[in-house]
PDB file of N, CA and C in Angstrom:
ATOM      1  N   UNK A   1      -3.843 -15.701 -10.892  1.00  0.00           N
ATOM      2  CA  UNK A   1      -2.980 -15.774  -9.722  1.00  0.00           C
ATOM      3  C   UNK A   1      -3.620 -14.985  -8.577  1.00  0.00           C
ATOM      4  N   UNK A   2      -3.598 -15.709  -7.581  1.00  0.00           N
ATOM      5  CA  UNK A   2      -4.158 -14.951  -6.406  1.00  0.00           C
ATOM      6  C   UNK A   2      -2.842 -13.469  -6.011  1.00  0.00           C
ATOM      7  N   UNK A   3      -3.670 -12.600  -5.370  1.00  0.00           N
ATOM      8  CA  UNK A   3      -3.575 -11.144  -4.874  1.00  0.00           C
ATOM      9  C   UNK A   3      -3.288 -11.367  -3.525  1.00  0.00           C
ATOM     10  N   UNK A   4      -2.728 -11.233  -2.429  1.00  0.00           N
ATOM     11  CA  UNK A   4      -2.583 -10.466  -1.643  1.00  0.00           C
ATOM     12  C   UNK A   4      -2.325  -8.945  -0.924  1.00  0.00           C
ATOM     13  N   UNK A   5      -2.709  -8.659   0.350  1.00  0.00           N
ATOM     14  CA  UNK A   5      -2.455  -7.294   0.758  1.00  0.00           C
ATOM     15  C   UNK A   5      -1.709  -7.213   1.737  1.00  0.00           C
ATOM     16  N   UNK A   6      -1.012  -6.281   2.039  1.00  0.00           N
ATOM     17  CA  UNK A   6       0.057  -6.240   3.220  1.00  0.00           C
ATOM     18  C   UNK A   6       0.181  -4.101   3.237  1.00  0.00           C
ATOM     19  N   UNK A   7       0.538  -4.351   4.285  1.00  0.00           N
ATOM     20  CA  UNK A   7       0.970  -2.789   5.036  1.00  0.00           C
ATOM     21  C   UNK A   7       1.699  -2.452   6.128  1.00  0.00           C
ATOM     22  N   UNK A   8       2.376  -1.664   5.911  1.00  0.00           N
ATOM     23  CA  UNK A   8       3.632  -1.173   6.989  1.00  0.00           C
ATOM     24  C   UNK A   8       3.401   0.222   7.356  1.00  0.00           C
ATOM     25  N   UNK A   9       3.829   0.602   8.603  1.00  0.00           N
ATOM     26  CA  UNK A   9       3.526   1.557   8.985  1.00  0.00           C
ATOM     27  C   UNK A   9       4.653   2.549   9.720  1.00  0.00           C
ATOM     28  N   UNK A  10       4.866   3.628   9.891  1.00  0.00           N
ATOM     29  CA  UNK A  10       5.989   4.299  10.354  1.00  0.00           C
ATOM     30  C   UNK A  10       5.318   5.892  11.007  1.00  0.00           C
ATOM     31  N   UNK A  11       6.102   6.484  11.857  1.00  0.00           N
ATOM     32  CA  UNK A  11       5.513   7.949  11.750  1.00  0.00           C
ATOM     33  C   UNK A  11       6.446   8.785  11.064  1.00  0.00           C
ATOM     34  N   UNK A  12       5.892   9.519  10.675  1.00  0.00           N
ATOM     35  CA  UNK A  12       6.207  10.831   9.590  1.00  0.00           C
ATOM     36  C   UNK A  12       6.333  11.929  10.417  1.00  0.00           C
ATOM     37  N   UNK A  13       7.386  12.419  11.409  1.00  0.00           N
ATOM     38  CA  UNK A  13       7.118  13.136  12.282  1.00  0.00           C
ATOM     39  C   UNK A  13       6.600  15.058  11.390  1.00  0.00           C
ATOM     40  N   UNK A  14       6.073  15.445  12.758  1.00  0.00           N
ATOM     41  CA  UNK A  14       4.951  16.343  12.152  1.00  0.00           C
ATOM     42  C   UNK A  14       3.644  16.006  11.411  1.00  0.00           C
ATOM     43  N   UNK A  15       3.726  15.116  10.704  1.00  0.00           N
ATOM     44  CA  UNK A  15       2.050  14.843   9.695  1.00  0.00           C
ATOM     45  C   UNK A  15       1.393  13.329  10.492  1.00  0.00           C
ATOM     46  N   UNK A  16       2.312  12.554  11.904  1.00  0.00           N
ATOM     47  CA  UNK A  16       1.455  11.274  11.829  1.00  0.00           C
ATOM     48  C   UNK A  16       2.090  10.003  11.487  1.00  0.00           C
ATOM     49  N   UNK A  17       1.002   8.966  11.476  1.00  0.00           N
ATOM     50  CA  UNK A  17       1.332   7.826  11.152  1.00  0.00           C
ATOM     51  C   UNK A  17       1.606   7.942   9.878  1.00  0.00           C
ATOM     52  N   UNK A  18       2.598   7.115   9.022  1.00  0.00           N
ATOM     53  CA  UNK A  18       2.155   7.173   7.302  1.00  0.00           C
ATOM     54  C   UNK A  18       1.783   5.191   7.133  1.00  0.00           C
ATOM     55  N   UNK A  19       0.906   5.148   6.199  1.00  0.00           N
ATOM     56  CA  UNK A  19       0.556   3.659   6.309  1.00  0.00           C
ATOM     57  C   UNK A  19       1.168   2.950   4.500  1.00  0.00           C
ATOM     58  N   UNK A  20       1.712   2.275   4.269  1.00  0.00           N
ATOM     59  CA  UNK A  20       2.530   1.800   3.392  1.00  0.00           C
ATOM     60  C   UNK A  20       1.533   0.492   2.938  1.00  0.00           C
ATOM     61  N   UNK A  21       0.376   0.194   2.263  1.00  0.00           N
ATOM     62  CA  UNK A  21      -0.491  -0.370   1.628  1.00  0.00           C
ATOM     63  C   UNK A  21       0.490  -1.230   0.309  1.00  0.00           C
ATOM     64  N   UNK A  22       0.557  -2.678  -0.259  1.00  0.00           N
ATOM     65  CA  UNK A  22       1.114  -2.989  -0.995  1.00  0.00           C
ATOM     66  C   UNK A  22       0.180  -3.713  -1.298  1.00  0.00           C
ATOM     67  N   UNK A  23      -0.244  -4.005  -3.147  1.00  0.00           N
ATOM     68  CA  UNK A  23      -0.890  -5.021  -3.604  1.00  0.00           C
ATOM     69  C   UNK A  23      -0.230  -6.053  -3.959  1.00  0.00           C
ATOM     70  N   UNK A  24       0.350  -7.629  -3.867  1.00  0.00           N
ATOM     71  CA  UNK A  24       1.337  -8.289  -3.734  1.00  0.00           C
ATOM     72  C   UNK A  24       0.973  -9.641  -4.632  1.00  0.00           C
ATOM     73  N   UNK A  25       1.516  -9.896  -5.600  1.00  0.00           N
ATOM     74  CA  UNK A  25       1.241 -11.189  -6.730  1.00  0.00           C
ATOM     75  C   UNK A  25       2.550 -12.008  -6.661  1.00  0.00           C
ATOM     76  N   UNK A  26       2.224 -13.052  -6.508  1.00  0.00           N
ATOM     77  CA  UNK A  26       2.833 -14.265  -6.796  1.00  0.00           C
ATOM     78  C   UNK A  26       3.868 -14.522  -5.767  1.00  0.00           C
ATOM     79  N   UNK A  27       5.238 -14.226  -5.837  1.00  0.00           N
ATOM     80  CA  UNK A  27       6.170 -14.648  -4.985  1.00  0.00           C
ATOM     81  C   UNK A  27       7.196 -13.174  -4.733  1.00  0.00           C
ATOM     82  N   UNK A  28       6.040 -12.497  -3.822  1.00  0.00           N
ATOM     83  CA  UNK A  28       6.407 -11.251  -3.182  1.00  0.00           C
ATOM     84  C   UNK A  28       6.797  -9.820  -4.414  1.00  0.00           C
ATOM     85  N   UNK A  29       5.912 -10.543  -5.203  1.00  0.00           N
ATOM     86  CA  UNK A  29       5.867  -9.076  -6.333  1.00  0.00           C
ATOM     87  C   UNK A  29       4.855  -8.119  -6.119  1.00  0.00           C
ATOM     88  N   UNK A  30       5.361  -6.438  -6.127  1.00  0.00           N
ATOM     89  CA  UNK A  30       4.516  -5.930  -5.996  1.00  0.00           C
ATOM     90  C   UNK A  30       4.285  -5.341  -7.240  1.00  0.00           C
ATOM     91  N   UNK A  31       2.926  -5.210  -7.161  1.00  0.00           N
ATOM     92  CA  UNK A  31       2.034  -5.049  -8.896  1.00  0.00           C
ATOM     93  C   UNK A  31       1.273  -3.463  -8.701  1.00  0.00           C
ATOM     94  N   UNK A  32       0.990  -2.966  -7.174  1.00  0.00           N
ATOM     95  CA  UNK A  32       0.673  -1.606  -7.086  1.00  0.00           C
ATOM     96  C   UNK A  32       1.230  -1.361  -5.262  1.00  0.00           C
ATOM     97  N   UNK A  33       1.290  -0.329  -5.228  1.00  0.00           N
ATOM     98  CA  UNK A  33       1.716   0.109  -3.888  1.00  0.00           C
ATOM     99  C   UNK A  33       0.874   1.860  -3.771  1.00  0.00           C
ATOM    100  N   UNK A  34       0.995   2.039  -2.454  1.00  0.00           N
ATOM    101  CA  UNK A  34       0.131   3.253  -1.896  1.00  0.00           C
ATOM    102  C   UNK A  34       0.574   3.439  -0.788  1.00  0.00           C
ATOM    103  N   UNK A  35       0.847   5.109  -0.395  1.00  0.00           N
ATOM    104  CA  UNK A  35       0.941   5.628   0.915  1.00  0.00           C
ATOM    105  C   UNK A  35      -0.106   6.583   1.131  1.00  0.00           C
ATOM    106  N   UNK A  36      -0.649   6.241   2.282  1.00  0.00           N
ATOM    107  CA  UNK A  36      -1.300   7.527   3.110  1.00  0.00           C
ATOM    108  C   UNK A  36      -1.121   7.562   4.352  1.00  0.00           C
ATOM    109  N   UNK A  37      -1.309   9.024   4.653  1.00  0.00           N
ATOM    110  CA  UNK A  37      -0.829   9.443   6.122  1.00  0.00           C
ATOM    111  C   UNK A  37      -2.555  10.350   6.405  1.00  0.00           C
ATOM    112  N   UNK A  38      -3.205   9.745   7.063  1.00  0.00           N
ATOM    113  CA  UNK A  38      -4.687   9.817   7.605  1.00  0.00           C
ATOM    114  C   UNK A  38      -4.590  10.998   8.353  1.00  0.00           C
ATOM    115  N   UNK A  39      -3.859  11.220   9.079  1.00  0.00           N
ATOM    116  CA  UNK A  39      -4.054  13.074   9.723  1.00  0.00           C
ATOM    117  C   UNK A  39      -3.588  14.325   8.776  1.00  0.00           C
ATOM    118  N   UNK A  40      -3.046  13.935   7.978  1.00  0.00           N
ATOM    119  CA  UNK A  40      -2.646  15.043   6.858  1.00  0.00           C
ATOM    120  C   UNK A  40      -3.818  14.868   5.323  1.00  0.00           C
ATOM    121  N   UNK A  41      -4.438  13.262   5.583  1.00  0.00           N
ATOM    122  CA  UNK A  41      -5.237  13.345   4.356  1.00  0.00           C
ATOM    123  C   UNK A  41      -4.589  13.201   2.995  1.00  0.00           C
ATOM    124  N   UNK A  42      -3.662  12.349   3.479  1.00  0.00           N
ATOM    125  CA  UNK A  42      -2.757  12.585   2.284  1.00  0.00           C
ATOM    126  C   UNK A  42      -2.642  11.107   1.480  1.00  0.00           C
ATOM    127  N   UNK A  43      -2.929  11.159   0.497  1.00  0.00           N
ATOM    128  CA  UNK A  43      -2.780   9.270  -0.120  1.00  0.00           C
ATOM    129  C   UNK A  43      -2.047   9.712  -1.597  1.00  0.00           C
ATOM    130  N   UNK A  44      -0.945   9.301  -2.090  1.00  0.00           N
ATOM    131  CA  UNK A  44      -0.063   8.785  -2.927  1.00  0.00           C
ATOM    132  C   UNK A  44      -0.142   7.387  -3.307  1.00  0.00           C
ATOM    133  N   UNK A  45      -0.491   7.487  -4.642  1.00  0.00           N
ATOM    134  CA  UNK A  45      -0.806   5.712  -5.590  1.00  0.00           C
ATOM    135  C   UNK A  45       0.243   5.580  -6.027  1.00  0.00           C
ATOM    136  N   UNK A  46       0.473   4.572  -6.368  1.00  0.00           N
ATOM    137  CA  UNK A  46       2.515   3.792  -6.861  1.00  0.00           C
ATOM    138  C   UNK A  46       1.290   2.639  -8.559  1.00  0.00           C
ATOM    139  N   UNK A  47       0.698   3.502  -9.184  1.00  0.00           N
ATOM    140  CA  UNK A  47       0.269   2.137 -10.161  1.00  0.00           C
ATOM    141  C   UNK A  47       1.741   1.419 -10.624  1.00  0.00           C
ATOM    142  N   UNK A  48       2.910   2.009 -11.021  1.00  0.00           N
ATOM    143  CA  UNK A  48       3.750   1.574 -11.532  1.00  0.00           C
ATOM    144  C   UNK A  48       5.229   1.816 -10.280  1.00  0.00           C
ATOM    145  N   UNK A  49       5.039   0.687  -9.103  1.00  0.00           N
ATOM    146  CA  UNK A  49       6.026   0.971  -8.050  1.00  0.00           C
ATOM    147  C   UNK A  49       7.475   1.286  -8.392  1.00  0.00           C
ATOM    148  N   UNK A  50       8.033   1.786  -7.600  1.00  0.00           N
ATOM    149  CA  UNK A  50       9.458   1.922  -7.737  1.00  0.00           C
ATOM    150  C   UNK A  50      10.377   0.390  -7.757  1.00  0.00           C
ATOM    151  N   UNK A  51       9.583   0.014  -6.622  1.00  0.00           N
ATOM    152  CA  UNK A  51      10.441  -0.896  -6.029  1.00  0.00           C
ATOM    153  C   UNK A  51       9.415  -1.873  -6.208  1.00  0.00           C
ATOM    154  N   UNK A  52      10.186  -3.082  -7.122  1.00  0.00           N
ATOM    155  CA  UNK A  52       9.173  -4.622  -7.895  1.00  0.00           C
ATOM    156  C   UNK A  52       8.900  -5.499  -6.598  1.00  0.00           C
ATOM    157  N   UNK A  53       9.756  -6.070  -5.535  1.00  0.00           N
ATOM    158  CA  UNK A  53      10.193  -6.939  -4.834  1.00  0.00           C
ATOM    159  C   UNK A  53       9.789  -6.287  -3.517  1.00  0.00           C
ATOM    160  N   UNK A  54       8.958  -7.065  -2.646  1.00  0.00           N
ATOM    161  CA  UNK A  54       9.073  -6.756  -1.247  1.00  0.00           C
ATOM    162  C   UNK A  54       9.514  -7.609  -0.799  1.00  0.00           C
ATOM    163  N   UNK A  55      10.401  -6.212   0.195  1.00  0.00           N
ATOM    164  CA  UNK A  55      11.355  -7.208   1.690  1.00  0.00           C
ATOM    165  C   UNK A  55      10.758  -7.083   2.789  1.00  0.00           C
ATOM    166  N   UNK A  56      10.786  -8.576   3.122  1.00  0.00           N
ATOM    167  CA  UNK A  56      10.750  -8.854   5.039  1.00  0.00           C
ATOM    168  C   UNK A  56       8.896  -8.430   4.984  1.00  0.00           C
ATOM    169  N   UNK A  57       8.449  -9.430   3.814  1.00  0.00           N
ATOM    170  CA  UNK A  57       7.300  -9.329   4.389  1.00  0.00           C
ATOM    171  C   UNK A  57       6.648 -10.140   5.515  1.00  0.00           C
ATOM    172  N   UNK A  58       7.155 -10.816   6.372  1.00  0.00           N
ATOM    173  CA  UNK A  58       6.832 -11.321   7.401  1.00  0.00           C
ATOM    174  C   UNK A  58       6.709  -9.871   8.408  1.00  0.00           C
ATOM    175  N   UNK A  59       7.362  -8.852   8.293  1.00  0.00           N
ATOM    176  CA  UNK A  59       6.974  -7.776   8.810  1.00  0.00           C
ATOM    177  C   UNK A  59       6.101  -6.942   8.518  1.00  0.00           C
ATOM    178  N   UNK A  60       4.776  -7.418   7.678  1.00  0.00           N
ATOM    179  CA  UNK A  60       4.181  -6.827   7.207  1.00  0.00           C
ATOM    180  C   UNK A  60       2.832  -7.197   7.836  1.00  0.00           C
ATOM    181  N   UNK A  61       1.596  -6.119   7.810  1.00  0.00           N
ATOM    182  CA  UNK A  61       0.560  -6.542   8.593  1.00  0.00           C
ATOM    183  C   UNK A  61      -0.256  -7.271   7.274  1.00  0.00           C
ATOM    184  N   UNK A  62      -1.506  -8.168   7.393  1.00  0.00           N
ATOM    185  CA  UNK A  62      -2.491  -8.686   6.475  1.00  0.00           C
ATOM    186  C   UNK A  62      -3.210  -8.053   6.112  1.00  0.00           C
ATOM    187  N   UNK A  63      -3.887  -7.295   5.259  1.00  0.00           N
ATOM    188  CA  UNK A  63      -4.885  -6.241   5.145  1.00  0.00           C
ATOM    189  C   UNK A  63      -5.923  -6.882   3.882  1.00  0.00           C
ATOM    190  N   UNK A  64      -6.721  -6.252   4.168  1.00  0.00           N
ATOM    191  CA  UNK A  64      -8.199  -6.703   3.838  1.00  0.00           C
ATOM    192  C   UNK A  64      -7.851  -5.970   1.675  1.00  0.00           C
ATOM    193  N   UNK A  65      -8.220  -6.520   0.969  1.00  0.00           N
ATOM    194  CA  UNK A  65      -8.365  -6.089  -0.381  1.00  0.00           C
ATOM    195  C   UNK A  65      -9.110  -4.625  -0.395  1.00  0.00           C
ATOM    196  N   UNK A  66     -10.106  -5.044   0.300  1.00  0.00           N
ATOM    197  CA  UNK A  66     -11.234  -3.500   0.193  1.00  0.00           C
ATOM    198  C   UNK A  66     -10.591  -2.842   0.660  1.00  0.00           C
ATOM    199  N   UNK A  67      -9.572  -2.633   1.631  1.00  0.00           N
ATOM    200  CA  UNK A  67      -9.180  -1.339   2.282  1.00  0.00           C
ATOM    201  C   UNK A  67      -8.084  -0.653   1.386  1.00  0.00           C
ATOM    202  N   UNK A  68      -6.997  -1.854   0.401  1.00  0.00           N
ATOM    203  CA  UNK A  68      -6.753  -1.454  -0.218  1.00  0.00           C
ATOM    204  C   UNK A  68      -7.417  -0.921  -1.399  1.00  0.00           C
ATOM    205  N   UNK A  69      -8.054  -1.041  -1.682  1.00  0.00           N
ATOM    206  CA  UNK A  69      -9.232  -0.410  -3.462  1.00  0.00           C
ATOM    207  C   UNK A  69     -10.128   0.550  -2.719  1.00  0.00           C
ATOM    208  N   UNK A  70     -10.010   0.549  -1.419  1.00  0.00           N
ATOM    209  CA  UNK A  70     -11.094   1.461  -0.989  1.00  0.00           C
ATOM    210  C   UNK A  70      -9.962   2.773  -1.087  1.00  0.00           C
ATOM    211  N   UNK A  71      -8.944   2.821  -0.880  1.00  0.00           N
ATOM    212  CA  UNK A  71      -7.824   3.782  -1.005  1.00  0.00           C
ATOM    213  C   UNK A  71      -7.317   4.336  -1.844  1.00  0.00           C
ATOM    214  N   UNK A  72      -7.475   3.355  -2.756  1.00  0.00           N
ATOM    215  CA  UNK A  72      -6.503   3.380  -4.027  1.00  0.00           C
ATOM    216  C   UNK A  72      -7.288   4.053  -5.009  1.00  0.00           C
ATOM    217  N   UNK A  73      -8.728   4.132  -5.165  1.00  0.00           N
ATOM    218  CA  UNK A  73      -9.718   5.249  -5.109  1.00  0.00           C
ATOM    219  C   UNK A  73      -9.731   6.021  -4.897  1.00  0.00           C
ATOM    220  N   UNK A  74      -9.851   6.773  -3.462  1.00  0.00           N
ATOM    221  CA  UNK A  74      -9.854   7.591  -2.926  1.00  0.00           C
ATOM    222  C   UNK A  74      -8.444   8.354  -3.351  1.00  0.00           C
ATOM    223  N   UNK A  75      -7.101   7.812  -3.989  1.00  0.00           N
ATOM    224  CA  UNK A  75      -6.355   8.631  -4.164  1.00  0.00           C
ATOM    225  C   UNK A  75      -5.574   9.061  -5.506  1.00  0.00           C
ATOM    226  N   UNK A  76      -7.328   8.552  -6.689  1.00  0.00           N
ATOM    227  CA  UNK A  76      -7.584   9.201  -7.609  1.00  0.00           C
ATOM    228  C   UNK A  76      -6.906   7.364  -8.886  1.00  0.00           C
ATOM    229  N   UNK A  77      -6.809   6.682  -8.404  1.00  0.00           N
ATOM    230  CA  UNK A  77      -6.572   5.576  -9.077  1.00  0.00           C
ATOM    231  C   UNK A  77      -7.617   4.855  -9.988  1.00  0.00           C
ATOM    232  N   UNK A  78      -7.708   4.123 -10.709  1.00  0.00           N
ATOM    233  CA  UNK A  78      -8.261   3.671 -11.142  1.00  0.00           C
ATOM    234  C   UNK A  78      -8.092   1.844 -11.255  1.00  0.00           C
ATOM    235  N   UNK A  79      -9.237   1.005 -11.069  1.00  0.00           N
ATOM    236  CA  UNK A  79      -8.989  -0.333 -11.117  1.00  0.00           C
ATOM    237  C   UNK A  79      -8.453  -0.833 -12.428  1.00  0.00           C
ATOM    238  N   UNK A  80      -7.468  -1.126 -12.150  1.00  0.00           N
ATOM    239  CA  UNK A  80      -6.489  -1.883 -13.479  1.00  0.00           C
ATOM    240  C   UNK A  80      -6.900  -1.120 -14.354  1.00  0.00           C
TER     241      UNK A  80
END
């Protein structure tokens, strides 16, 4: 089954932007999720999300795979 990526974004007042990274299978399931907030340096991995189902992903930006795995790395994850 194909993968998609999507990300939302908000500010975190005091620390910045925070960026909301979702790895997304099939019919809006999410299979991993990730936050980081880039001026605090801060990245949080979701391997096992809270939340299965994303909403209102039409509000969501398109994001590149690598940027997600390039992250999801960086915040001590491991590929599958």
């Amino acid at each position: 089954m194909t993968l998609k990526y999507l990300k939302t974004e908000q500010i975190v007042p005091g620390q910045g932007m925070s960026y909301t990274l979702y790895e997304i299978e099939g019919e809006n399931i999410i299979k991993r999720m990730l936050t980081t907030i880039p001026d605090v340096n801060k990245i949080s991995i979701y391997p096992k999300p809270p939340v299965k189902t994303l909403f209102a992903p039409e509000r969501c930006q398109n994001v590149m795979e690598t940027e997600f795995k390039n992250l999801w790395k960086e915040g001590g994850g491991s590929e599958d």
